[in-house]
C-alpha atoms as a PDB file:
ATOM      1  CA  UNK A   1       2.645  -2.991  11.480  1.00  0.00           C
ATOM      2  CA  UNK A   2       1.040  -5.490   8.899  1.00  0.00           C
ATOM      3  CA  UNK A   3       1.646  -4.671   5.241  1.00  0.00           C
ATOM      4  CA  UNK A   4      -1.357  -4.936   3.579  1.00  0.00           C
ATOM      5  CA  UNK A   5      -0.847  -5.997  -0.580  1.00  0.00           C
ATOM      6  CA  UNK A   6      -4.060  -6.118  -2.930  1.00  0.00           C
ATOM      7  CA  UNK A   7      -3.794  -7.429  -6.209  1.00  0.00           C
ATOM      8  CA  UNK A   8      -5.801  -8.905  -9.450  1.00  0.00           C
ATOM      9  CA  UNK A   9      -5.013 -12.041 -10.607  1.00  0.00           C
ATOM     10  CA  UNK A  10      -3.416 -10.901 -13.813  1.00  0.00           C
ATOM     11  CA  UNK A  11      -0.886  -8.869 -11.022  1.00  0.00           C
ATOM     12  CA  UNK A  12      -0.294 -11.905  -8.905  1.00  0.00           C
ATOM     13  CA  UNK A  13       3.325 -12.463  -9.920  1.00  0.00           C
ATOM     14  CA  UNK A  14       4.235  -8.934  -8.952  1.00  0.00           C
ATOM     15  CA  UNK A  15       2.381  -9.244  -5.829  1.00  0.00           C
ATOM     16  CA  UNK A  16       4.138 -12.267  -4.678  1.00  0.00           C
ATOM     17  CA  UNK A  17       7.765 -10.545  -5.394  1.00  0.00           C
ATOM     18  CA  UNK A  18       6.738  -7.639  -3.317  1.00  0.00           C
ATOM     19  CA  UNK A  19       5.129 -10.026  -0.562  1.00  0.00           C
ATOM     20  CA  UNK A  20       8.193 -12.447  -0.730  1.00  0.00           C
ATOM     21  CA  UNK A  21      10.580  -9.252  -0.339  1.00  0.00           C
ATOM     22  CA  UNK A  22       8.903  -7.686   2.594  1.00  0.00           C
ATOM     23  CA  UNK A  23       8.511 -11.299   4.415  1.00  0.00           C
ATOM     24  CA  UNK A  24      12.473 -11.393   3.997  1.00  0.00           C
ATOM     25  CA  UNK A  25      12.892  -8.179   6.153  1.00  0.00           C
ATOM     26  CA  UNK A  26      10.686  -9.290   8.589  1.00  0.00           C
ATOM     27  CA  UNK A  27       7.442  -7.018   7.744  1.00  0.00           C
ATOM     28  CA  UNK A  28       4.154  -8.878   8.596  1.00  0.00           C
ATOM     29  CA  UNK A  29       1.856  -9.128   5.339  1.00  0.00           C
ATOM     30  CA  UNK A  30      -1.274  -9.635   4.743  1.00  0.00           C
ATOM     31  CA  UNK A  31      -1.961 -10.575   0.901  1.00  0.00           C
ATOM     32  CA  UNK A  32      -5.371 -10.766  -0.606  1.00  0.00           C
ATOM     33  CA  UNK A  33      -6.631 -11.476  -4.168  1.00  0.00           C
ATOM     34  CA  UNK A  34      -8.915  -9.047  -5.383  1.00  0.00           C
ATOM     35  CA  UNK A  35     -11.320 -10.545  -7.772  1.00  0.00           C
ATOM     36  CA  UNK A  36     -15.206 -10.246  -7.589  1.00  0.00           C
ATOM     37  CA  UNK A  37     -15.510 -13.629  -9.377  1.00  0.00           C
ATOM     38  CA  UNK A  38     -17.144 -16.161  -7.372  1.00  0.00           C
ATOM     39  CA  UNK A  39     -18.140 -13.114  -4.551  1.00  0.00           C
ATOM     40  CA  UNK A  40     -20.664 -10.983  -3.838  1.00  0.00           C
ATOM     41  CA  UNK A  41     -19.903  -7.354  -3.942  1.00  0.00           C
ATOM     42  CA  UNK A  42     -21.216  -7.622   0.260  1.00  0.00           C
ATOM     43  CA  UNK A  43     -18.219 -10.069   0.702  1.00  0.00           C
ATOM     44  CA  UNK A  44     -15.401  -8.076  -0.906  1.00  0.00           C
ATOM     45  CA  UNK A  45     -16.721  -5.069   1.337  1.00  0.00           C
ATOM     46  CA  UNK A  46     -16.027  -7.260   4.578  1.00  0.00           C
ATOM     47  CA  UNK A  47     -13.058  -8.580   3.424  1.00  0.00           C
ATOM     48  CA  UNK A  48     -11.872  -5.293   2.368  1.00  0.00           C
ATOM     49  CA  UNK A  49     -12.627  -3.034   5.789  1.00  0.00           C
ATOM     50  CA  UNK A  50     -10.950  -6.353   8.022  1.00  0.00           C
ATOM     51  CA  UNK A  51      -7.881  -6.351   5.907  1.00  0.00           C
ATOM     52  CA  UNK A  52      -7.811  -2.753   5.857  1.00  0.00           C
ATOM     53  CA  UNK A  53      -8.254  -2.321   9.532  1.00  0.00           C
ATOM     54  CA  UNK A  54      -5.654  -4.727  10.488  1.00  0.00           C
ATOM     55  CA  UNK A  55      -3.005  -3.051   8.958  1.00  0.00           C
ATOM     56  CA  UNK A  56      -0.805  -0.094   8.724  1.00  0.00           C
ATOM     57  CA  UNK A  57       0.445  -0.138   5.100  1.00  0.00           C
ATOM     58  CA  UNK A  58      -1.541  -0.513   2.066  1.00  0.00           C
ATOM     59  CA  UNK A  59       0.252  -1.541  -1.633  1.00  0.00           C
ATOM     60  CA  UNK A  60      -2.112  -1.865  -4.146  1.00  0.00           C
ATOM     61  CA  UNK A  61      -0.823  -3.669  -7.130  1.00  0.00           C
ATOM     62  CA  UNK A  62      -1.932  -1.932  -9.942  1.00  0.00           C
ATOM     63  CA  UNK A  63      -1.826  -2.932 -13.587  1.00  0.00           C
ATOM     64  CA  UNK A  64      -1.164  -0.153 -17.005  1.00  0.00           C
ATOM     65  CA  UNK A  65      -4.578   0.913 -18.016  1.00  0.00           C
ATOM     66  CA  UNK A  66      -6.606  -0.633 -14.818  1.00  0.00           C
ATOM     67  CA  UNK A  67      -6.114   1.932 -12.391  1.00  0.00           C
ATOM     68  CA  UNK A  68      -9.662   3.067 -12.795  1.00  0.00           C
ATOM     69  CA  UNK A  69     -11.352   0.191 -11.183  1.00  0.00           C
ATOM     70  CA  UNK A  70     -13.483   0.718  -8.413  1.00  0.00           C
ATOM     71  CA  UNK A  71     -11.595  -1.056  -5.978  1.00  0.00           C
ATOM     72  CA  UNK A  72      -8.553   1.105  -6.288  1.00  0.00           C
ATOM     73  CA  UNK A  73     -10.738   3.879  -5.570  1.00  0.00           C
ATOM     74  CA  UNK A  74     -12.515   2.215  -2.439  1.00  0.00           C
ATOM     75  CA  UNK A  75      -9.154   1.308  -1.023  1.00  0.00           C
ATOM     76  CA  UNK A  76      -7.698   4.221  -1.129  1.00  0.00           C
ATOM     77  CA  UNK A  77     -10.235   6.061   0.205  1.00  0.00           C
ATOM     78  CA  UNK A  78     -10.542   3.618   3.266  1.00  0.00           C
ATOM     79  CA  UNK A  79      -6.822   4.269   3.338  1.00  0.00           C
ATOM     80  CA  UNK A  80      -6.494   7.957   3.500  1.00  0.00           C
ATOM     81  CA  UNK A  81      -9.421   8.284   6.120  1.00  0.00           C
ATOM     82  CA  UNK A  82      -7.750   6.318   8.217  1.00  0.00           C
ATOM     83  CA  UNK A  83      -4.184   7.641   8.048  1.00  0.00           C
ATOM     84  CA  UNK A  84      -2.848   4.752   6.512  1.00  0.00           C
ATOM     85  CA  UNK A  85       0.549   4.526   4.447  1.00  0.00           C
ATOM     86  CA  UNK A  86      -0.206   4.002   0.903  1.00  0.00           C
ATOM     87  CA  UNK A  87       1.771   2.980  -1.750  1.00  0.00           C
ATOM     88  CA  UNK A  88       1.266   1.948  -5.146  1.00  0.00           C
ATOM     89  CA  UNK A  89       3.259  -1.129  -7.267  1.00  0.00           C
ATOM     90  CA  UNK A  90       2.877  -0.726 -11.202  1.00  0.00           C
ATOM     91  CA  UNK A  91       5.142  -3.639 -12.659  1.00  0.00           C
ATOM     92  CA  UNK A  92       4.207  -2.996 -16.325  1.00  0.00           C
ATOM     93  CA  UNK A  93       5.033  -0.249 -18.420  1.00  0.00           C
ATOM     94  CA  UNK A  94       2.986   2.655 -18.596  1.00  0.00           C
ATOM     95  CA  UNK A  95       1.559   6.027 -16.020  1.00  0.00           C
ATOM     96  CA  UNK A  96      -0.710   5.733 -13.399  1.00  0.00           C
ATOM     97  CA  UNK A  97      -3.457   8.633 -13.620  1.00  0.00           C
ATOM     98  CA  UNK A  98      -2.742  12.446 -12.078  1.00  0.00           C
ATOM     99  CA  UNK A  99      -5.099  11.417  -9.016  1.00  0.00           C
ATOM    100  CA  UNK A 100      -3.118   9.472  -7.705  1.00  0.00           C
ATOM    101  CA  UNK A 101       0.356  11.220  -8.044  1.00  0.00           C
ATOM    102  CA  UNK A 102       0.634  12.490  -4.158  1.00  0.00           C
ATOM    103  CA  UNK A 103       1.546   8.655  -3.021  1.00  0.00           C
ATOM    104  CA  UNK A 104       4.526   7.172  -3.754  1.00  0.00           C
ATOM    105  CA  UNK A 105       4.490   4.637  -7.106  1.00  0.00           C
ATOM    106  CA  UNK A 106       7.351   1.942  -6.958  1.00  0.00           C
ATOM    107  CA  UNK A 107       7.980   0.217 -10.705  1.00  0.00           C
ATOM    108  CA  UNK A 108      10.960  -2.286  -9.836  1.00  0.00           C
ATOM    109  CA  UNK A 109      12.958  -4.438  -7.158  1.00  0.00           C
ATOM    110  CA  UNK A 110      14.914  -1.347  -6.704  1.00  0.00           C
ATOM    111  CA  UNK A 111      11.807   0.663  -5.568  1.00  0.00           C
ATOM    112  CA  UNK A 112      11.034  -2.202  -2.700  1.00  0.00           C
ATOM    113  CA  UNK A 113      14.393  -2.221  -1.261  1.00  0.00           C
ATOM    114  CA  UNK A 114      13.306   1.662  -0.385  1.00  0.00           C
ATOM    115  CA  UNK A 115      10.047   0.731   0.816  1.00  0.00           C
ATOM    116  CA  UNK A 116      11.258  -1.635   3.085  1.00  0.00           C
ATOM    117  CA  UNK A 117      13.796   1.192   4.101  1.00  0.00           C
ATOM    118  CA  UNK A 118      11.534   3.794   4.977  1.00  0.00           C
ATOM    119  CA  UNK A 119       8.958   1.462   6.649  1.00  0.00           C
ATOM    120  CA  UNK A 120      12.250   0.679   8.785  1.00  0.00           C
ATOM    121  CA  UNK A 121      13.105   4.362   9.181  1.00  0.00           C
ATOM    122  CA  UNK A 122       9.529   4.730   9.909  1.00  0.00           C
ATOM    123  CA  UNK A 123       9.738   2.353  12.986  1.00  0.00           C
ATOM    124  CA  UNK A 124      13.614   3.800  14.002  1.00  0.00           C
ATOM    125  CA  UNK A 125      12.038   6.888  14.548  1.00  0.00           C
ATOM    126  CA  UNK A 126       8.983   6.386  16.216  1.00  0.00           C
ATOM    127  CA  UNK A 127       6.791   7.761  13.317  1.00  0.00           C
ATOM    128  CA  UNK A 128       4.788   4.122  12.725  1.00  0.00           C
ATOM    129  CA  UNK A 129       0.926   4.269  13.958  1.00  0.00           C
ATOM    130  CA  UNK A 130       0.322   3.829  17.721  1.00  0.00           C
ATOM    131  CA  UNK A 131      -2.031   1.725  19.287  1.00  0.00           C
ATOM    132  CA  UNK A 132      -2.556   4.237  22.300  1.00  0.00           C
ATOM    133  CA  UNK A 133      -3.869   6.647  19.441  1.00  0.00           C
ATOM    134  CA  UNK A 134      -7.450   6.614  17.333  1.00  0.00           C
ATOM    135  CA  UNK A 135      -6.884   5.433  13.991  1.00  0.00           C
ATOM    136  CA  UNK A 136      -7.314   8.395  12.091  1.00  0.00           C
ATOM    137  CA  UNK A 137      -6.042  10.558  14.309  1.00  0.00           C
ATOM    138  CA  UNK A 138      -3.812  14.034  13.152  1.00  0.00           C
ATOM    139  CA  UNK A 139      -0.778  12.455  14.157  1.00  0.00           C
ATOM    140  CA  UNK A 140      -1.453   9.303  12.405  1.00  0.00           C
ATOM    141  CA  UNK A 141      -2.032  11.437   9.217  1.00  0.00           C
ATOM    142  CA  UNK A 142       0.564  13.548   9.491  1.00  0.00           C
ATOM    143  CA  UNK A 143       3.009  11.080   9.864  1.00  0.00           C
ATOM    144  CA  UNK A 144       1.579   8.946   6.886  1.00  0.00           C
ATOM    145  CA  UNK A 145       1.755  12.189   5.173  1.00  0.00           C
ATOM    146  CA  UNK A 146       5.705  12.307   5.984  1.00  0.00           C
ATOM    147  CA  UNK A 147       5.920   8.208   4.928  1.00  0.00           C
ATOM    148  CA  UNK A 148       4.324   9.053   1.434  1.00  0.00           C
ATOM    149  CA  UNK A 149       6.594  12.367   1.177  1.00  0.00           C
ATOM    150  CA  UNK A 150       9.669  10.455   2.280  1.00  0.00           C
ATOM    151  CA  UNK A 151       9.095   7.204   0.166  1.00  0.00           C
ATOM    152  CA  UNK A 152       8.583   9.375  -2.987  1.00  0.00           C
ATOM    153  CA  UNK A 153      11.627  11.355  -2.541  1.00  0.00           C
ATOM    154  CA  UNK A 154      13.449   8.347  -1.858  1.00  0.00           C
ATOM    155  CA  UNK A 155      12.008   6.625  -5.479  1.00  0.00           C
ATOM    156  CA  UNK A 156      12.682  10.251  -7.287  1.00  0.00           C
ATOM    157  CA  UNK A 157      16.268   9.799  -5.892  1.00  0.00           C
ATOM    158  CA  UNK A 158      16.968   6.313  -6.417  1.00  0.00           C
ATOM    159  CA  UNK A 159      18.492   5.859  -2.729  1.00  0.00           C
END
């Protein structure tokens, strides 16, 4: 169950904290650099659906105030459809809009360590995406439904 981490350039030290971290625990990731300079808006679409539909998880690094950029929205669309596990990383100070307040936000180290523990619990209790099943399917949403519930709780909670 790849991870799959997007991130700007301006992000990229967050991103490779959060990618180091899950590598640690043994979590396959999968990070890409999300920058249209130097590539056509035809290229990022590829590269976007293959990363997207080789993994599980998607963490979008996000930065205060940038939330609002197309590819946020375009990801997480692509993400939702297909009953994928979304999660958002905001390293900097500030809120992250309304919209996107049903999936969990993580803001420090702290907020990995759960990640890593509910993609765990996730796999303990047979709840990750099966390949016998259509992506997409109702169980693959509910259950990525019950990831984003659990993760947020777990954030809220601090354990």
């Amino acid at each position: 169950m790849p991870v799959f981490i997007s991130y700007r350039h301006a992000e990229r030290l967050d991103a490779f904290i959060l990618n180091e971290r899950l590598l640690l625990e043994g979590i396959p990731t999968q990070l890409v650099l999300f920058d249209s300079q130097g590539q056509t808006f035809d290229d990022l679409h590829g590269g976007f659906c293959q990363q997207m539909a080789d993994a599980t998880h998607w963490v979008g690094v996000l930065a205060a105030g940038d939330q609002e950029g197309w590819w946020t929205a375009w990801l997480l669309g692509a993400a939702a459809m297909t009953g994928r596990r979304v999660s958002f990383y905001l390293g900097s100070p500030g809120e992250v809009p309304e919209r996107l307040g049903k999936w969990p936000v993580m803001r420090d180290r702290g907020h990995i360590d759960l990640f890593v523990w509910a993609y765990h619990d996730e796999q303990t209790f047979g709840r990750g995406m099966q390949a016998a099943l259509p992506r997409g399917s109702a169980a693959d949403r509910d259950n990525a439904d019950f990831f984003h519930a659990d993760l947020k709780a777990k954030i809220r909670r601090g354990f």
